[in-house]
Structures are given as structure tokens and as C-alpha cells.
N, C-alpha and C. Protein backbone atom coordinates (compact mmCIF):
# COMPACT_ATOMS: atom_id res chain seq x y z
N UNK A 1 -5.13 8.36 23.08
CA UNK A 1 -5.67 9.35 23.96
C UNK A 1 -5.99 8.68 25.28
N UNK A 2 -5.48 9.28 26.09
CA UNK A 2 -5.86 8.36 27.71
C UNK A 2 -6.86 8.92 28.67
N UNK A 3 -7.75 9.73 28.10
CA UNK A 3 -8.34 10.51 29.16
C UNK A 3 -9.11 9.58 30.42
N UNK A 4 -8.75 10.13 31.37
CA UNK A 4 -9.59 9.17 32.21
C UNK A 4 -11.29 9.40 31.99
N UNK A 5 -11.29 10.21 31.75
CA UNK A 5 -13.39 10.04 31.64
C UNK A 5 -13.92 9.02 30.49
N UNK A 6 -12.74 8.73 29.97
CA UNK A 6 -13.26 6.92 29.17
C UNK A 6 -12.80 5.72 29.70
N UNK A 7 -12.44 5.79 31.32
CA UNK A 7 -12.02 4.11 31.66
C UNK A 7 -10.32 3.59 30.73
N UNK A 8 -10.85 2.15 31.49
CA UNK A 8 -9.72 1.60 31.13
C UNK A 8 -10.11 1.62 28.70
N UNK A 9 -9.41 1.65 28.26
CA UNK A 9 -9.36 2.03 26.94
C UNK A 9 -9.66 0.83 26.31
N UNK A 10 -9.07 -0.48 27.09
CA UNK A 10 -9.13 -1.82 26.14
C UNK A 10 -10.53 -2.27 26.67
N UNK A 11 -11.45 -2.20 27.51
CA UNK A 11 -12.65 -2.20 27.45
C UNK A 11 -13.83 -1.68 26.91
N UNK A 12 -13.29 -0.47 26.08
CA UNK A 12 -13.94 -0.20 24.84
C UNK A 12 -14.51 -0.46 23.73
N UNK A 13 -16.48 -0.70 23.74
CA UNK A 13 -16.20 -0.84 22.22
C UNK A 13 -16.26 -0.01 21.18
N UNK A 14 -16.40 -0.62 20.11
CA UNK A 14 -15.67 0.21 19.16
C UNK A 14 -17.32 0.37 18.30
N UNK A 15 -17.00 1.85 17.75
CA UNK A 15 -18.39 1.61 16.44
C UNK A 15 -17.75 2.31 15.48
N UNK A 16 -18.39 1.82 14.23
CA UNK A 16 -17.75 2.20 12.94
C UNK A 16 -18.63 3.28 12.37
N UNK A 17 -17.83 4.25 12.19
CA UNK A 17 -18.76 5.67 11.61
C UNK A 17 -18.19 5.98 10.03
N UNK A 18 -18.98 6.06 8.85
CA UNK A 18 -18.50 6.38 7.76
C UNK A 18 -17.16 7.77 7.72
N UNK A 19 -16.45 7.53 7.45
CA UNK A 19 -15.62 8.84 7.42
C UNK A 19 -16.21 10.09 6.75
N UNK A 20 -17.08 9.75 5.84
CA UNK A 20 -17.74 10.98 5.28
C UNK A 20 -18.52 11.73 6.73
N UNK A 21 -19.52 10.91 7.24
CA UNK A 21 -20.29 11.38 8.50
C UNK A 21 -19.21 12.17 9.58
N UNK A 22 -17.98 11.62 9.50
CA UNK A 22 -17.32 12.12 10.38
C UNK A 22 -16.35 13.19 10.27
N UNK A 23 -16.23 13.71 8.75
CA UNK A 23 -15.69 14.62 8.40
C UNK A 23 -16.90 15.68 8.30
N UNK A 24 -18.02 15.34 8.28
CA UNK A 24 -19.24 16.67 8.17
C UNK A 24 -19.43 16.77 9.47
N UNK A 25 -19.38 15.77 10.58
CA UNK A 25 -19.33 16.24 11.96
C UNK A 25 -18.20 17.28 12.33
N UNK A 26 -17.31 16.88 12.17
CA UNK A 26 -15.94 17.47 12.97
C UNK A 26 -16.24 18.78 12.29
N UNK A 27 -16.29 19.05 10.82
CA UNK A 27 -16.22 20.26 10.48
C UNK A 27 -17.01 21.21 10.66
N UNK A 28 -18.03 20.83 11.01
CA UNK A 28 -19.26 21.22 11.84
C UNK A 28 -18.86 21.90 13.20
N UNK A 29 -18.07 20.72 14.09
CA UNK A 29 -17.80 21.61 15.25
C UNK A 29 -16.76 22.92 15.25
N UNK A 30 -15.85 22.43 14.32
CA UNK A 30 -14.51 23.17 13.67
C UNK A 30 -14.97 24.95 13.26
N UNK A 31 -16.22 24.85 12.60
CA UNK A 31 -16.59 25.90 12.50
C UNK A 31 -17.35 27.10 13.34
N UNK A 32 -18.11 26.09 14.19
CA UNK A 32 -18.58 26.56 15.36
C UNK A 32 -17.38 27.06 16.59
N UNK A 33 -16.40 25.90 17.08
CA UNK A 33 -15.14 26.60 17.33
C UNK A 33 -14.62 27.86 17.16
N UNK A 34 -14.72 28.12 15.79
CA UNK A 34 -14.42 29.44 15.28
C UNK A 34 -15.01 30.81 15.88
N UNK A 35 -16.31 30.39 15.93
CA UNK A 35 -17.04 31.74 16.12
C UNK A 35 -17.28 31.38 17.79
N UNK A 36 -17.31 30.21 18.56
CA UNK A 36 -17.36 30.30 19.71
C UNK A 36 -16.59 29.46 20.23
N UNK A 37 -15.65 29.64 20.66
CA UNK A 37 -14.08 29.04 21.30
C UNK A 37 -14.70 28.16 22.86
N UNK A 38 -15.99 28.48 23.16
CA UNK A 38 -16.49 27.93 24.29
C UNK A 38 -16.98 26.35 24.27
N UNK A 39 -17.34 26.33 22.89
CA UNK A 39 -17.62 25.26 22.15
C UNK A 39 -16.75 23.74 22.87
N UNK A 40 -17.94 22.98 23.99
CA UNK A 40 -17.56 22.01 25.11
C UNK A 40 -17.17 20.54 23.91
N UNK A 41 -16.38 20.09 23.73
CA UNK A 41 -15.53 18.87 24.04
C UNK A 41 -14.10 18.40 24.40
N UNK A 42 -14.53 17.05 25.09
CA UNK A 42 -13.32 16.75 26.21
C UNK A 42 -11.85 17.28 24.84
N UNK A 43 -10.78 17.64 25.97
CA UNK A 43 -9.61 18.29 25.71
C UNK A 43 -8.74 17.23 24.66
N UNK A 44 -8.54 17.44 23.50
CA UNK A 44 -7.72 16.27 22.69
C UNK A 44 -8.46 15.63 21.80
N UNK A 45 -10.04 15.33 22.47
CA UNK A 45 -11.02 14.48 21.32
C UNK A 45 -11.01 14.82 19.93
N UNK A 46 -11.23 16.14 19.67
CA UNK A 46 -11.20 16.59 18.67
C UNK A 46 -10.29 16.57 17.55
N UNK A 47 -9.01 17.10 18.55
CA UNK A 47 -7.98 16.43 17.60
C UNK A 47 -7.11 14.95 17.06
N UNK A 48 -7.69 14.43 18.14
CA UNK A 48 -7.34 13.04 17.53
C UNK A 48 -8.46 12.18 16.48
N UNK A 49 -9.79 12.66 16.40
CA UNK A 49 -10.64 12.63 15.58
C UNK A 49 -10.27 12.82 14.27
N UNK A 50 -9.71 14.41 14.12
CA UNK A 50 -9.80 14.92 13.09
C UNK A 50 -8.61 14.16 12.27
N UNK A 51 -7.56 14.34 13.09
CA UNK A 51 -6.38 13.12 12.66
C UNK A 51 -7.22 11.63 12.05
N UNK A 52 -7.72 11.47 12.68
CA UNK A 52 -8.10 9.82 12.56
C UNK A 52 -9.14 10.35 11.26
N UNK A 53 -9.33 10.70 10.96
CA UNK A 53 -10.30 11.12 9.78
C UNK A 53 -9.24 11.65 9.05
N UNK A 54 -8.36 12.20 8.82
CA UNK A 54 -7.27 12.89 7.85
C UNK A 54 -6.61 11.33 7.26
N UNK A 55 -6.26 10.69 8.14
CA UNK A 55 -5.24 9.66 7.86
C UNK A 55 -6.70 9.14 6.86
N UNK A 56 -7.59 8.54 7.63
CA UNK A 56 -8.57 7.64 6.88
C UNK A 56 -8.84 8.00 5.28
N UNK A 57 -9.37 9.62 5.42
CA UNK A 57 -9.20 9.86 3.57
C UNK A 57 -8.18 9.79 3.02
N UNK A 58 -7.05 10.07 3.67
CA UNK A 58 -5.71 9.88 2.67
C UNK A 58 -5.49 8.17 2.54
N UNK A 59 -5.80 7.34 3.17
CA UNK A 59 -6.12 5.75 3.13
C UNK A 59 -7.27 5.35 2.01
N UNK A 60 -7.94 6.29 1.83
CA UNK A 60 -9.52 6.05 1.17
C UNK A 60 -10.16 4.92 1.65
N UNK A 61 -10.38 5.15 2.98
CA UNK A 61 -11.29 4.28 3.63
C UNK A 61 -12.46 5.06 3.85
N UNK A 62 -13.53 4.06 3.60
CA UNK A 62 -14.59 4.41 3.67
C UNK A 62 -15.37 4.49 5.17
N UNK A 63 -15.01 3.67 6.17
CA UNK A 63 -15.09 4.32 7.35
C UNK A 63 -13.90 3.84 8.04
N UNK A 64 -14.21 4.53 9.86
CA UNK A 64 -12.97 4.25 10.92
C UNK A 64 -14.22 3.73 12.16
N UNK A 65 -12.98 2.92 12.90
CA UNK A 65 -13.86 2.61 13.78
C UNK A 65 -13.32 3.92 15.04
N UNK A 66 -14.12 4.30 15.96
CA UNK A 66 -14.10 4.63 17.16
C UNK A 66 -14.43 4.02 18.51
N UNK A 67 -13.98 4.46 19.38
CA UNK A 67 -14.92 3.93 20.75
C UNK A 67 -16.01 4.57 21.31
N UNK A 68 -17.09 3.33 21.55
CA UNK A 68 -18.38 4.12 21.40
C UNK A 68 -18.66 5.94 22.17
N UNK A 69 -17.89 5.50 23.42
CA UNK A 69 -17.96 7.01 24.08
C UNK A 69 -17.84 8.08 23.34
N UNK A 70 -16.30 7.68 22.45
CA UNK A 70 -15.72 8.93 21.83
C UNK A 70 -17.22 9.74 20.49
N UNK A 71 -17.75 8.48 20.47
CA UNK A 71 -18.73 8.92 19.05
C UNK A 71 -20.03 9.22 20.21
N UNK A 72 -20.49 8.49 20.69
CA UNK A 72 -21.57 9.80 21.82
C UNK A 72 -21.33 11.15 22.17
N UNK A 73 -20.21 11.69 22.46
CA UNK A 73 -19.28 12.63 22.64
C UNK A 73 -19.88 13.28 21.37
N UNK A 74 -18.93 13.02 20.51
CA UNK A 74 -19.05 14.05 18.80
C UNK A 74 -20.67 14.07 19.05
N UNK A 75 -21.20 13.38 18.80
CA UNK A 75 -23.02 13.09 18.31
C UNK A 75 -23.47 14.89 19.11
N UNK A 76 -23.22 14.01 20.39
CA UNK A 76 -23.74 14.91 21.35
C UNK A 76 -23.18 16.77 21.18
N UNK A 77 -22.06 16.88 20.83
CA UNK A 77 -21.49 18.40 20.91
C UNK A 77 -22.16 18.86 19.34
N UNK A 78 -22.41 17.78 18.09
CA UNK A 78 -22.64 17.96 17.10
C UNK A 78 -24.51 18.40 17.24
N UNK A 79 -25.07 17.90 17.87
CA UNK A 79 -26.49 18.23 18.23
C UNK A 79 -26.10 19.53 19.49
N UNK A 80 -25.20 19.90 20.28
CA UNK A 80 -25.95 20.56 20.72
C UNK A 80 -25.15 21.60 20.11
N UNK A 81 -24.42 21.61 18.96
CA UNK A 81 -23.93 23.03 18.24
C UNK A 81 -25.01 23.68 16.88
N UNK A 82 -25.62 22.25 16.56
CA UNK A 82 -27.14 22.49 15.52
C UNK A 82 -28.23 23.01 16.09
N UNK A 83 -28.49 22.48 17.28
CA UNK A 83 -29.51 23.22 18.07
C UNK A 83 -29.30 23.93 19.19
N UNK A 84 -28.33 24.53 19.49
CA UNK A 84 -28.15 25.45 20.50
C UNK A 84 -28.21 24.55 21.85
N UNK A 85 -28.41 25.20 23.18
CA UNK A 85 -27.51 24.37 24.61
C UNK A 85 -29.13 23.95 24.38
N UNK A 86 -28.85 22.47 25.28
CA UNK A 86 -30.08 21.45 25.50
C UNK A 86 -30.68 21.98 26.66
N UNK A 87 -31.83 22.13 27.21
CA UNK A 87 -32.46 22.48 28.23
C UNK A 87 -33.77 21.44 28.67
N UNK A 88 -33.25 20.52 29.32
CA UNK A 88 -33.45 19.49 30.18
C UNK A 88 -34.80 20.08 31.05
């Protein structure tokens, strides 16, 4: 994924998220998606997530690593789809 709002890519680090955590995230947003298509993350994240989590259980790995952005990202759309928009 090359989006520019993560920099150069090989300066990335990486954090390791259990694949379980990251299959109850994604499906989390997946469902919210559903009922609200407005539902904000960057264009592609999602699906290369969900990929990267598909491959991982069919691997039976117990986690994947990401780059930290990409998992602030999820955290963040995953909190603000549990608690509704953040108001700063």
C-alpha cells in the first residue's frame, strides 16, 4: 500500500497485533461500514488489513506485524465507531 499519508514505507515501524485482536477490530469496522458507508478510514487500509488477517489465519499465525501508523489508524476508527465521533 503506498499511500502517501504514511511517508516513506521503509521507515516504518512495525507493531505486532494478535490476529485475533485484529480480526475483532476489522469486523467491527466491517459492520459498522454496513450500516454507515461514511465510516472514515484512509482508502485501501482496510482492505489490505483484512487480507493480511485472512492470509494470517489461513497460516495459523498467531499474530501479524503492522506499521505502527496503520494500527493507530484501526485503534482510532475502532474507538471512534464504539463510541460515536470524538468531540475534542
Amino acid at each position: 500500500m503506498g499511500s502517501a499519508k504514511f511517508g516513506n514505507q521503509e521507515d516504518l515501524k512495525l507493531a505486532s497485533v494478535s490476529t485475533n485482536t485484529l480480526k475483532e477490530r476489522l469486523n467491527g469496522i466491517y459492520r459498522t461500514m454496513q450500516r454507515r458507508p461514511e465510516t472514515m478510514i484512509t482508502p485501501g487500509l482496510f482492505e489490505y488489513l483484512w487480507d493480511l488477517k485472512e492470509l494470517a489465519l489461513l497460516e495459523g499465525k498467531p499474530s501479524v506485524e503492522v506499521p505502527e501508523p496503520w494500527l493507530a489508524e484501526l485503534e482510532d476508527t475502532c474507538c471512534t465507531v464504539s463510541n460515536g465521533p470524538r468531540h475534542n
